[in-house]
Protein backbone atom coordinates (compact mmCIF):
# COMPACT_ATOMS: atom_id res chain seq x y z
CA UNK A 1 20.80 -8.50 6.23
CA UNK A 2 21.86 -4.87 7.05
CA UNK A 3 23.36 -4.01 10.32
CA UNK A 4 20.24 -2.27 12.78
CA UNK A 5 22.85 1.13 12.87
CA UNK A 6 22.33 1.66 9.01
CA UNK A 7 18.78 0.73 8.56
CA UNK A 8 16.00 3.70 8.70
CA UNK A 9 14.81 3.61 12.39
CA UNK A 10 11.02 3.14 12.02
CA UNK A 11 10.78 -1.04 11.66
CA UNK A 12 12.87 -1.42 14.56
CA UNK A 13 13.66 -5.09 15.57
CA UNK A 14 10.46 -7.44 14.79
CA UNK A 15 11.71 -9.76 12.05
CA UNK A 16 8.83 -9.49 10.18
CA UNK A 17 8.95 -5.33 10.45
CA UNK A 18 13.14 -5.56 9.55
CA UNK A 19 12.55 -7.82 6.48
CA UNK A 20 9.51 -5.98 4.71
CA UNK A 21 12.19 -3.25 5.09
CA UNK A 22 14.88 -4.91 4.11
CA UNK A 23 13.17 -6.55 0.94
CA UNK A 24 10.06 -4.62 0.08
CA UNK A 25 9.03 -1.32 1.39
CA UNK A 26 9.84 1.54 -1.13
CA UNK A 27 10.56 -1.26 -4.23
CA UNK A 28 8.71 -0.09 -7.21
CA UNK A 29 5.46 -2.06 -7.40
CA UNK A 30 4.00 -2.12 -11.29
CA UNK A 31 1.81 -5.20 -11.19
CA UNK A 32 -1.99 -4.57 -10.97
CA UNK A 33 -3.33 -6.92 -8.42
CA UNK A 34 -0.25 -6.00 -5.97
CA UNK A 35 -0.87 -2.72 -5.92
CA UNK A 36 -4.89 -3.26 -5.20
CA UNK A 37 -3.14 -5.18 -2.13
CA UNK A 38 -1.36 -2.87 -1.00
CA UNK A 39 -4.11 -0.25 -1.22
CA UNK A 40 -6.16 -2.23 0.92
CA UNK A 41 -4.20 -3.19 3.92
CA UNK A 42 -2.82 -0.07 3.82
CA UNK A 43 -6.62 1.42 4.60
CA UNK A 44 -7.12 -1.34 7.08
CA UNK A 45 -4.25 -0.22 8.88
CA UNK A 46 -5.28 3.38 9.56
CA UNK A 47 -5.64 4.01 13.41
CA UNK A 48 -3.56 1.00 13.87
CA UNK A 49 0.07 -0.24 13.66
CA UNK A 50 1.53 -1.29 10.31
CA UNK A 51 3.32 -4.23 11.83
CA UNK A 52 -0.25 -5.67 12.96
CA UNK A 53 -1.23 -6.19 9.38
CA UNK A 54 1.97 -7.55 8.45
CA UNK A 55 1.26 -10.26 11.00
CA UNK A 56 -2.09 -10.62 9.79
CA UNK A 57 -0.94 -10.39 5.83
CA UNK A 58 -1.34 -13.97 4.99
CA UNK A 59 -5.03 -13.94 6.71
CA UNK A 60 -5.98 -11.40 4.85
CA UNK A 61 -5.04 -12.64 1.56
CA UNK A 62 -6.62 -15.96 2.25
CA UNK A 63 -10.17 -14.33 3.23
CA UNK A 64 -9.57 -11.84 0.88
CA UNK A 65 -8.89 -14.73 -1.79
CA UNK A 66 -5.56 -13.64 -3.15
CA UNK A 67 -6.35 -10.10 -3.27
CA UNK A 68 -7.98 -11.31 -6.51
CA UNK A 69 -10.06 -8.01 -7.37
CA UNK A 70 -12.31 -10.05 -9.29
CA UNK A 71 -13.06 -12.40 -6.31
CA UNK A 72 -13.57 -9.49 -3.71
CA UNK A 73 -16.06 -7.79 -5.96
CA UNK A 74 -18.71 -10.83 -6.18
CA UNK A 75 -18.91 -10.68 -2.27
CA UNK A 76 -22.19 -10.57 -0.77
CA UNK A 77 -23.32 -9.62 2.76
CA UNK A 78 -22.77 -13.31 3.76
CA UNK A 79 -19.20 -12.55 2.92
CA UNK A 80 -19.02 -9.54 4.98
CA UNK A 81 -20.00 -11.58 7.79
CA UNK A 82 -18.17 -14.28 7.50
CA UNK A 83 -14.91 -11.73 7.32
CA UNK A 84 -16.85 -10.49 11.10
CA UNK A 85 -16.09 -13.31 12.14
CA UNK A 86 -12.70 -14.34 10.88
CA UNK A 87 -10.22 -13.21 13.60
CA UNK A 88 -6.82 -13.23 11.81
CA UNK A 89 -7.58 -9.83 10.17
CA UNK A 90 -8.97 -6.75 11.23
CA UNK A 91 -12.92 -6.91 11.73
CA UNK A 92 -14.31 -3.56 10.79
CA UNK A 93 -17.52 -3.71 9.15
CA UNK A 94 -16.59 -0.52 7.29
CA UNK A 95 -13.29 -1.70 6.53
CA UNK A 96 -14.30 -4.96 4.49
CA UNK A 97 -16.80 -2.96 3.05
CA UNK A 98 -14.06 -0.76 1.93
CA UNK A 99 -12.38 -3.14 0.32
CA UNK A 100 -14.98 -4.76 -1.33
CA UNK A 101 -16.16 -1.28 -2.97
CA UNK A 102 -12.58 -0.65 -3.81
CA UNK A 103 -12.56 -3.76 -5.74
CA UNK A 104 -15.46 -2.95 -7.90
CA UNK A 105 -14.12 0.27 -8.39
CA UNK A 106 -10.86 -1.54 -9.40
CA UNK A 107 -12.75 -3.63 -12.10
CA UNK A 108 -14.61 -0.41 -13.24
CA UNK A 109 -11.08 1.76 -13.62
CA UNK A 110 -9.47 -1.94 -15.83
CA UNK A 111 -12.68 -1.81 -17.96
CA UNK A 112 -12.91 1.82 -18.99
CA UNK A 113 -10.00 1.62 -21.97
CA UNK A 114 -7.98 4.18 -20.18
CA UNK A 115 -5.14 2.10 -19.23
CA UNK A 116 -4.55 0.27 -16.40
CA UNK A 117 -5.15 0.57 -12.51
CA UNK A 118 -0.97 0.67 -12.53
CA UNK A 119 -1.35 3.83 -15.01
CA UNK A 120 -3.71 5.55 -12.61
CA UNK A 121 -1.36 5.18 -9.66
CA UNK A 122 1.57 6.05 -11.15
CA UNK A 123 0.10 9.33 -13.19
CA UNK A 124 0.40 10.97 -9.72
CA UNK A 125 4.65 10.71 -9.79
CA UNK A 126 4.44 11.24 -13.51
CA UNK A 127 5.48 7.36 -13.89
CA UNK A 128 8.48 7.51 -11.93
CA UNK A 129 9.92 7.14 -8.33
CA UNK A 130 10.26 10.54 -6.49
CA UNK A 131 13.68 10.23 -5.11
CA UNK A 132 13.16 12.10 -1.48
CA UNK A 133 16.52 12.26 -0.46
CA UNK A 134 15.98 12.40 3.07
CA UNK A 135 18.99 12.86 5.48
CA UNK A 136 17.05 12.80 8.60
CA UNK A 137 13.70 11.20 10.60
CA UNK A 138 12.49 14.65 10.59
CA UNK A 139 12.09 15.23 7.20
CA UNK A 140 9.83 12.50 6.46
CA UNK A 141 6.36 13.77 5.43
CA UNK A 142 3.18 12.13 6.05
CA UNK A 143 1.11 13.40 2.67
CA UNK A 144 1.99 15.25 -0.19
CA UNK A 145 0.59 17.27 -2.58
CA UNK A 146 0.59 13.85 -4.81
CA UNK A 147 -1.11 12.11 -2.62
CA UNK A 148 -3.54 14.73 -1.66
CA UNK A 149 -4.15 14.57 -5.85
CA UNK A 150 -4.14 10.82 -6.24
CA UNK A 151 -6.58 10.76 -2.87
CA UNK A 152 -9.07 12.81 -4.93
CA UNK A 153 -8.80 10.60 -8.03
CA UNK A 154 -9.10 7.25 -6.37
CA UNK A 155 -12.03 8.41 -4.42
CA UNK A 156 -13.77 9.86 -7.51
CA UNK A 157 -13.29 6.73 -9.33
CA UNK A 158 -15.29 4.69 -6.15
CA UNK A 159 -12.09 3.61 -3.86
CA UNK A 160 -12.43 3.50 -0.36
CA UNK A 161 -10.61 4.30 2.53
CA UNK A 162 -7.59 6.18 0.43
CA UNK A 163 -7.51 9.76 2.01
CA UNK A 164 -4.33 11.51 1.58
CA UNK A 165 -2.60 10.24 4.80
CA UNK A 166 -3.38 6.61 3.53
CA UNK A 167 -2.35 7.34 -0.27
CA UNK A 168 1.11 8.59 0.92
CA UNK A 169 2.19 5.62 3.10
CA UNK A 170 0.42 3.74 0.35
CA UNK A 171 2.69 5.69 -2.52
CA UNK A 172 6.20 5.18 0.23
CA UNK A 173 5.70 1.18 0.20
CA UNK A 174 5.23 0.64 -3.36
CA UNK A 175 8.26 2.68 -4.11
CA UNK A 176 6.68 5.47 -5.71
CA UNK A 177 8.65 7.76 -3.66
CA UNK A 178 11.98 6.19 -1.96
CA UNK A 179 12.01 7.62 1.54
CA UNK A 180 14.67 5.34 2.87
CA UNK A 181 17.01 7.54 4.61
CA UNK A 182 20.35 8.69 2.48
CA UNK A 183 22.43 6.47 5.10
CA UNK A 184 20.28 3.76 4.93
CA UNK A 185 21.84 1.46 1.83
CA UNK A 186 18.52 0.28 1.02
CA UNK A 187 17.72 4.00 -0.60
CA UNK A 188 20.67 2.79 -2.73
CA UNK A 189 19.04 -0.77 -3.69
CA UNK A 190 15.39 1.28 -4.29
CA UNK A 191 16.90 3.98 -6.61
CA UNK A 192 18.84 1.38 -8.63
CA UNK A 193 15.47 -1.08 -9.59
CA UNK A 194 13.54 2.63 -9.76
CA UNK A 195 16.11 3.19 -12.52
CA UNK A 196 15.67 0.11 -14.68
């Protein structure tokens, strides 16, 4: 566990918020499915507080059925309101819709023969973490012109809910670009697996 002075400010004290730190924000995510995950509660958190879906993470992945793109894409209008209803994750009608378009678009982008849905993310960093280097709050960004690029190309390909705002906290968490702080020893930890 890191002491709170060395840790980047923004997760605070919630144990939930200081662990996803501490173990998972900015680590380089490769694997298909978890990056479809992380896609979609990251556009169910816009206009709301990234530490709400962390407390509703296990929710969603049990009425989202594992994140399981397959899964999400078979469901129906009956799903949709069953999801209404289900109040350990965030019920917005467009939201679930989102995700359940984003899914189909998922399938569509493994079944094309271009490569995989981990090849279209990472295209936008050229396959490899952007090391920020960031010595202060200030200099954190909140979109970039990758994720203004990788915006345009998931929503041409069908996804939902992925502007560029979205994308980039989307692109920080699965480590495509380490924005830990310099002085925080998790930038350390993040550039090291980045390397491997």
């Amino acid at each position: 566990m890191l002491a709170k002075s060395e840790r980047c400010w923004w997760c605070g004290t919630d144990p939930i918020y200081v662990d996803y730190h501490d173990t998972e924000w900015g680590v380089p995510v490769t694997d298909d499915r978890a990056l479809f995950e992380k896609l979609v509660l990251d556009g169910f958190q816009a206009g709301l507080s990234w530490l709400l879906i962390l407390k509703k993470r296990e929710a969603f992945r049990k009425a989202f059925k594992g994140f399981d793109p397959a899964k999400v894409a078979r469901f129906t209008e009956r799903d949709v309101a069953r999801l209404l209803q289900d109040e350990g994750i965030v019920r917005s009608r467009a939201k679930i819709e989102g995700a359940v378009k984003s899914a189909r678009a998922w399938l569509e982008v493994m079944e094309d023969g271009e490569g995989s849905f981990r090849d279209l993310i990472w295209e936008a960093v050229d396959h490899r973490t952007v090391d920020m280097k960031l010595a202060r709050r200030e200099d954190l960004c909140t979109l970039s012109p990758g994720s203004v690029a990788l915006a345009k190309t998931l929503k041409k390909r069908g996804f939902s809910f992925c502007g560029p705002v979205i994308v980039y906290a989307f692109m920080q968490a699965a480590g495509m670009y380490n924005e830990h702080l310099l002085s925080c020893p998790r930038h350390r930890a993040c550039a090291k697996v980045a390397r491997k």
